[in-house]
Protein backbone atom coordinates (compact mmCIF):
# COMPACT_ATOMS: atom_id res chain seq x y z
CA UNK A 1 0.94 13.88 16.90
CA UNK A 2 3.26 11.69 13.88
CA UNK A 3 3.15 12.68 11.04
CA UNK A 4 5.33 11.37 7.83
CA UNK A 5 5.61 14.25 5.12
CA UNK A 6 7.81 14.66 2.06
CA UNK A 7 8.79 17.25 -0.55
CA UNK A 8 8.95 15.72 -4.72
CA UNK A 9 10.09 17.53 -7.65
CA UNK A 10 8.39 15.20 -10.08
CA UNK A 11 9.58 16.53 -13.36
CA UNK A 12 5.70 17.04 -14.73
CA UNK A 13 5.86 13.07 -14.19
CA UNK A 14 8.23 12.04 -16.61
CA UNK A 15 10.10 9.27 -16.01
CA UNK A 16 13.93 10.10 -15.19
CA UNK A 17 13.51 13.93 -15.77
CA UNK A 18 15.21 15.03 -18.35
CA UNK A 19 15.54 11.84 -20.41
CA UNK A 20 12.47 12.71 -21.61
CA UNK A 21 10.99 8.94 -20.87
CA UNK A 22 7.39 9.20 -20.86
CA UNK A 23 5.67 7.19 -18.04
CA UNK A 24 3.43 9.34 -16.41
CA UNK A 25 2.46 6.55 -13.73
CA UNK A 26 5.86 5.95 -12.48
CA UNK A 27 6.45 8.90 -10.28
CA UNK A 28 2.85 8.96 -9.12
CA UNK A 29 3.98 5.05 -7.90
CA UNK A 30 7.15 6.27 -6.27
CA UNK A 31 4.47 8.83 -4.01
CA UNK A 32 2.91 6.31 -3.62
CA UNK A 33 5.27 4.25 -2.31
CA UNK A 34 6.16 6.66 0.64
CA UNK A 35 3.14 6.58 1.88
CA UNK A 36 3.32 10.17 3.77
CA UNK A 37 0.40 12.20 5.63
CA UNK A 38 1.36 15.35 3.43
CA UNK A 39 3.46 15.50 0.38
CA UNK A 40 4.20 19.06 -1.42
CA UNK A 41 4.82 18.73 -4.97
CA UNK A 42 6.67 20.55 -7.65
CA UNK A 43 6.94 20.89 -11.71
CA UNK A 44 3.39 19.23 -11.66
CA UNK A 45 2.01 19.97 -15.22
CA UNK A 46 2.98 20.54 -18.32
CA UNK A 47 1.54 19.15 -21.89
CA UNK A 48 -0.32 15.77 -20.68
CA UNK A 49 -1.19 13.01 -22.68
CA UNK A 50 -4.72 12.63 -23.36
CA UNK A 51 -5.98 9.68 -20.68
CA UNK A 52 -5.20 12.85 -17.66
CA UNK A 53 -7.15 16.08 -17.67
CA UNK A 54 -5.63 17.14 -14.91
CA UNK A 55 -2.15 16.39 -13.21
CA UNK A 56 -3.31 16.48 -9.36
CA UNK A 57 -5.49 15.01 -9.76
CA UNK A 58 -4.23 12.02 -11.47
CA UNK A 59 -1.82 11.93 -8.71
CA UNK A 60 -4.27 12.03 -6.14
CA UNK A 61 -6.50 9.31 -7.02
CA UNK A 62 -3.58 6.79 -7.86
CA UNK A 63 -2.38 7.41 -4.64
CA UNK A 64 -5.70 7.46 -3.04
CA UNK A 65 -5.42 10.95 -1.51
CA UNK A 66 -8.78 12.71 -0.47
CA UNK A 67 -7.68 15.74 -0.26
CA UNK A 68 -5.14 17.96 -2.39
CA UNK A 69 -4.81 21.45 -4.24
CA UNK A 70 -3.11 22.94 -7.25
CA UNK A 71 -1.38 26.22 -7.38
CA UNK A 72 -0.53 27.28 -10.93
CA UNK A 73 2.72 29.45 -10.93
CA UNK A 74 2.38 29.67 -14.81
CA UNK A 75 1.11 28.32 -18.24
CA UNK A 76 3.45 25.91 -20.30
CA UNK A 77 1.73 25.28 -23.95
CA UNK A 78 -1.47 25.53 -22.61
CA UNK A 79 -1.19 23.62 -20.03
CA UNK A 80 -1.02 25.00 -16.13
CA UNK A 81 2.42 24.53 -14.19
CA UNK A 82 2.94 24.86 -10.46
CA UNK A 83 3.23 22.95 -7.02
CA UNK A 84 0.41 21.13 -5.00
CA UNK A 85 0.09 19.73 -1.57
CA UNK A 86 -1.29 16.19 -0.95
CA UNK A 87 -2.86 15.42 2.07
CA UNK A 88 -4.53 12.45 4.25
CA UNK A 89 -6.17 15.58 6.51
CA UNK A 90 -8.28 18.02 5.13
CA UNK A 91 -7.33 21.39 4.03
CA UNK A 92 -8.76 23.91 5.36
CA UNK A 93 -7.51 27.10 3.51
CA UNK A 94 -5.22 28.18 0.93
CA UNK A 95 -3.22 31.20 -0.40
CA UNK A 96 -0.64 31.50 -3.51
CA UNK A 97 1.28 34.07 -3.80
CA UNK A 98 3.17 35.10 -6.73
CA UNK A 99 7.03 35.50 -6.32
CA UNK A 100 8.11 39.17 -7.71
CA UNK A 101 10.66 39.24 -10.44
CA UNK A 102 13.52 41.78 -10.66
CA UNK A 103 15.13 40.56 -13.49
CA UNK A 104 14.34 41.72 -17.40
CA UNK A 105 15.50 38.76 -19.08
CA UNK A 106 14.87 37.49 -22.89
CA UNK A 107 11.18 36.79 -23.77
CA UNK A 108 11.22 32.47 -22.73
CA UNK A 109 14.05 32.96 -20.50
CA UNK A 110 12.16 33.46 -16.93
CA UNK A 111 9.81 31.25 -15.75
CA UNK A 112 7.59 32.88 -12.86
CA UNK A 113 7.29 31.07 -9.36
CA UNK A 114 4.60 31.18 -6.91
CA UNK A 115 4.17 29.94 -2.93
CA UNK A 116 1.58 27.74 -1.70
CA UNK A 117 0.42 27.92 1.76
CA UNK A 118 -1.81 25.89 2.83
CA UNK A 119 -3.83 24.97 6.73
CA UNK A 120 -4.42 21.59 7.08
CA UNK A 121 -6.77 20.51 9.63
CA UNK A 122 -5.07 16.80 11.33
CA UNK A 123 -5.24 16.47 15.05
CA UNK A 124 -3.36 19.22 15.70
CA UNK A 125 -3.31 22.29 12.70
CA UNK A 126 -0.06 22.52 10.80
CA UNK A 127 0.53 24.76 8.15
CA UNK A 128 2.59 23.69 5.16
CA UNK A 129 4.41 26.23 2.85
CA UNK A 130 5.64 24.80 -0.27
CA UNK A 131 7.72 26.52 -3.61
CA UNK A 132 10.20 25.65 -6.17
CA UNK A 133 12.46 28.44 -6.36
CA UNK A 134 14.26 29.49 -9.57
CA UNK A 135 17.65 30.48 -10.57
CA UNK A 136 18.05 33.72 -10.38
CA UNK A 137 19.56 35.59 -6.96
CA UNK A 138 16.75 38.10 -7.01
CA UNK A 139 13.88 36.13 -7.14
CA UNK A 140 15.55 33.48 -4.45
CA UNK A 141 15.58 36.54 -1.81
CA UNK A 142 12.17 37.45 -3.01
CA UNK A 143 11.02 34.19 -2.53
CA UNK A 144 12.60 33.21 0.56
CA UNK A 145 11.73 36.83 2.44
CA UNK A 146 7.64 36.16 1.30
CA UNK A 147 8.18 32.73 3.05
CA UNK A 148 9.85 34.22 6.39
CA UNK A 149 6.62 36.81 6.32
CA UNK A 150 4.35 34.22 6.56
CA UNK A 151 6.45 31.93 9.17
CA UNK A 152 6.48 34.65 11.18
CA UNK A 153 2.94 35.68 10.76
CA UNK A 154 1.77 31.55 11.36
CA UNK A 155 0.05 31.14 14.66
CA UNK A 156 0.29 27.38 14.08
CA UNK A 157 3.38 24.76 13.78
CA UNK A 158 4.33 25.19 9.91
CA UNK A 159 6.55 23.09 7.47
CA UNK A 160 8.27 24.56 4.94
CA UNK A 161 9.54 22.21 1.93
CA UNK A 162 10.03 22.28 -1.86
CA UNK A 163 13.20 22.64 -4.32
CA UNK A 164 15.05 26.26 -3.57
CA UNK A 165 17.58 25.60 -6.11
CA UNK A 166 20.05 27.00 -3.59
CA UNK A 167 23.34 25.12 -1.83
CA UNK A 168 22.74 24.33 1.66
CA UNK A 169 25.61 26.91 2.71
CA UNK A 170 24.45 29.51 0.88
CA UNK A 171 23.95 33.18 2.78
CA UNK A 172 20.75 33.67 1.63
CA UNK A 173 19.65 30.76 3.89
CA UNK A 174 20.73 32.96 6.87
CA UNK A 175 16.86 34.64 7.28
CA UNK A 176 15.24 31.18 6.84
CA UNK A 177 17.50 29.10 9.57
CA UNK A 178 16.93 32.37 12.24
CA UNK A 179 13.21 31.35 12.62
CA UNK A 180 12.99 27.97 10.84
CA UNK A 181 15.20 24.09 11.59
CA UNK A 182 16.68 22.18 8.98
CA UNK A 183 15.26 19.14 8.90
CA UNK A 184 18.81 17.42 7.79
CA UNK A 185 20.84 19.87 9.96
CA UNK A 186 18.99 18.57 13.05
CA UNK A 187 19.97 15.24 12.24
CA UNK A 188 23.92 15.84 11.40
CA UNK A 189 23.27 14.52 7.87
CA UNK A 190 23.46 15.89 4.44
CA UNK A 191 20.99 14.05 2.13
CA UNK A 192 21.55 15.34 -1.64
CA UNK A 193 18.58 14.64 -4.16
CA UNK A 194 19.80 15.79 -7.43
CA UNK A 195 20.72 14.26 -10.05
CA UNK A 196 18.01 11.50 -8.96
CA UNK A 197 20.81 8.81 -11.01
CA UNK A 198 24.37 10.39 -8.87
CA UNK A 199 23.05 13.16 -6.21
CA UNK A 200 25.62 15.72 -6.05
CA UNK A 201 23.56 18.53 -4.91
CA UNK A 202 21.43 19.34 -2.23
CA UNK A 203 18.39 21.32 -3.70
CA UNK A 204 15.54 20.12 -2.35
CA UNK A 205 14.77 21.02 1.62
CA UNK A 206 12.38 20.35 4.25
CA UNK A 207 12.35 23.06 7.86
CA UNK A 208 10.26 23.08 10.51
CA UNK A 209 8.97 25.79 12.88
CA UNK A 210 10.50 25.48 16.91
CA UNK A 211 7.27 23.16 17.89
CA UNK A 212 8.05 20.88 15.72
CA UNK A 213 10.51 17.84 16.36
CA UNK A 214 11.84 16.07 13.53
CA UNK A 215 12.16 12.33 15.01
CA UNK A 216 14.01 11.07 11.16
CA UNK A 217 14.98 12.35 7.46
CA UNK A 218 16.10 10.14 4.60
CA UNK A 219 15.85 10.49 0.81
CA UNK A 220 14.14 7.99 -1.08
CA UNK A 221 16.09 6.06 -3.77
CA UNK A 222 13.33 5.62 -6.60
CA UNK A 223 14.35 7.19 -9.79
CA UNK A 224 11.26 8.09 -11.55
CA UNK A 225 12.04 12.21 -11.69
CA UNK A 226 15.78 14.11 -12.31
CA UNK A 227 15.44 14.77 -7.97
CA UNK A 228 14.83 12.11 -5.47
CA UNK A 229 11.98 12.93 -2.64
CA UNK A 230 12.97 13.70 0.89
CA UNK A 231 10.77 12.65 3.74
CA UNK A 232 10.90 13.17 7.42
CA UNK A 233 9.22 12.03 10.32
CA UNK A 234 7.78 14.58 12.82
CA UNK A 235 6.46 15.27 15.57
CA UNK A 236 4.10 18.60 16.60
């Protein structure tokens, strides 16, 4: 079975990140655009203008997505914050799971982090893990050994994507790439996605369990966030 799935940090959908440009429709076009079977989403929230009650659902129906879910890692002014999962399959279960924190930091300082795991019933089951990882060392090793539990523990092919916030040859990768491929690795490339206008880093990730085959990886060059989205092409 093909399918085409990407990772997005959207920047709660405005226009060019941190510029601060309001257009709430022009990263919901770029998602569009790619067209995949299953897109995982972060920074999706935030204060909305009035004409969306809710951000996933906004994104959903523009891009004519059936099904999708929300998983709120925390509340910004009211509003909730988190990662979702679009699909063209049906999910068929869900669990988020908080990331710990070690650190004591200033009141306004830490913002908390979650992982969404979700089952999604296509021709053949694939389970799709999705975070945006933080800043902070601790909660990066917290994070990453929650998402090796739950590779390990998956009796299906599973995809693991989102924006770690962590160079490509950092150590902490070392549990991750023992059970799980680089989707860019397997393809000889390095394909940096942030900042969206001159990508110097490589932040945002997409690996795949042994049964999966990863046929082609690019980045897509739409600016409509502060990170560009990566897609692949794969094959379970």
């Amino acid at each position: 079975m093909n399918l085409k799935i990407a990772t997005y940090n959207i920047a709660a959908g405005l226009s060019n990140g941190y510029f601060k440009k309001k257009n709430y429709y022009k990263a919901a076009d770029v998602i569009k655009s790619i067209d995949a079977d299953i897109i995982t989403l972060n920074e999706v929230g935030k204060p909305l203008p009035d004409f969306i009650k809710e951000h996933t659902d906004f994104i959903a129906n523009h891009c004519g997505y059936k099904y999708f879910i929300f998983a709120k890692a925390t509340t910004y002014r009211a509003f909730p914050y988190g990662n979702a999962v679009l699909s063209k399959y049906p999910i068929e279960s869900s669990e988020v799971y908080p990331i710990k924190k070690f650190v004591q930091l200033l009141p306004g300082i830490y913002e908390p982090r979650c992982i969404l795991s979700v089952k999604i019933s296509s021709e053949k089951p694939v389970r799709i893990i999705c975070t945006h990882l933080g800043l902070f060392p601790d909660e990066q090793k917290m994070g990453l050994l929650k998402v090796s539990q739950l590779v390990r523990t998956s009796k299906i092919p599973t995809v693991f994507m989102g924006d770690l916030n962590i160079s490509n040859n950092n150590k902490m990768f070392t549990p991750i790439k023992s059970i799980l491929k680089d989707a860019c690795e397997m393809h000889g490339v390095t394909l940096k996605t942030y900042p969206s206008f001159k990508p110097r880093k490589r932040l945002d990730y997409i690996f795949v369990t042994e049964n999966i085959s990863v046929t082609d990886v690019k980045v897509v060059n739409n600016i409509a966030s502060d990170h560009l989205p990566l897609v692949a092409e794969i094959t379970i």
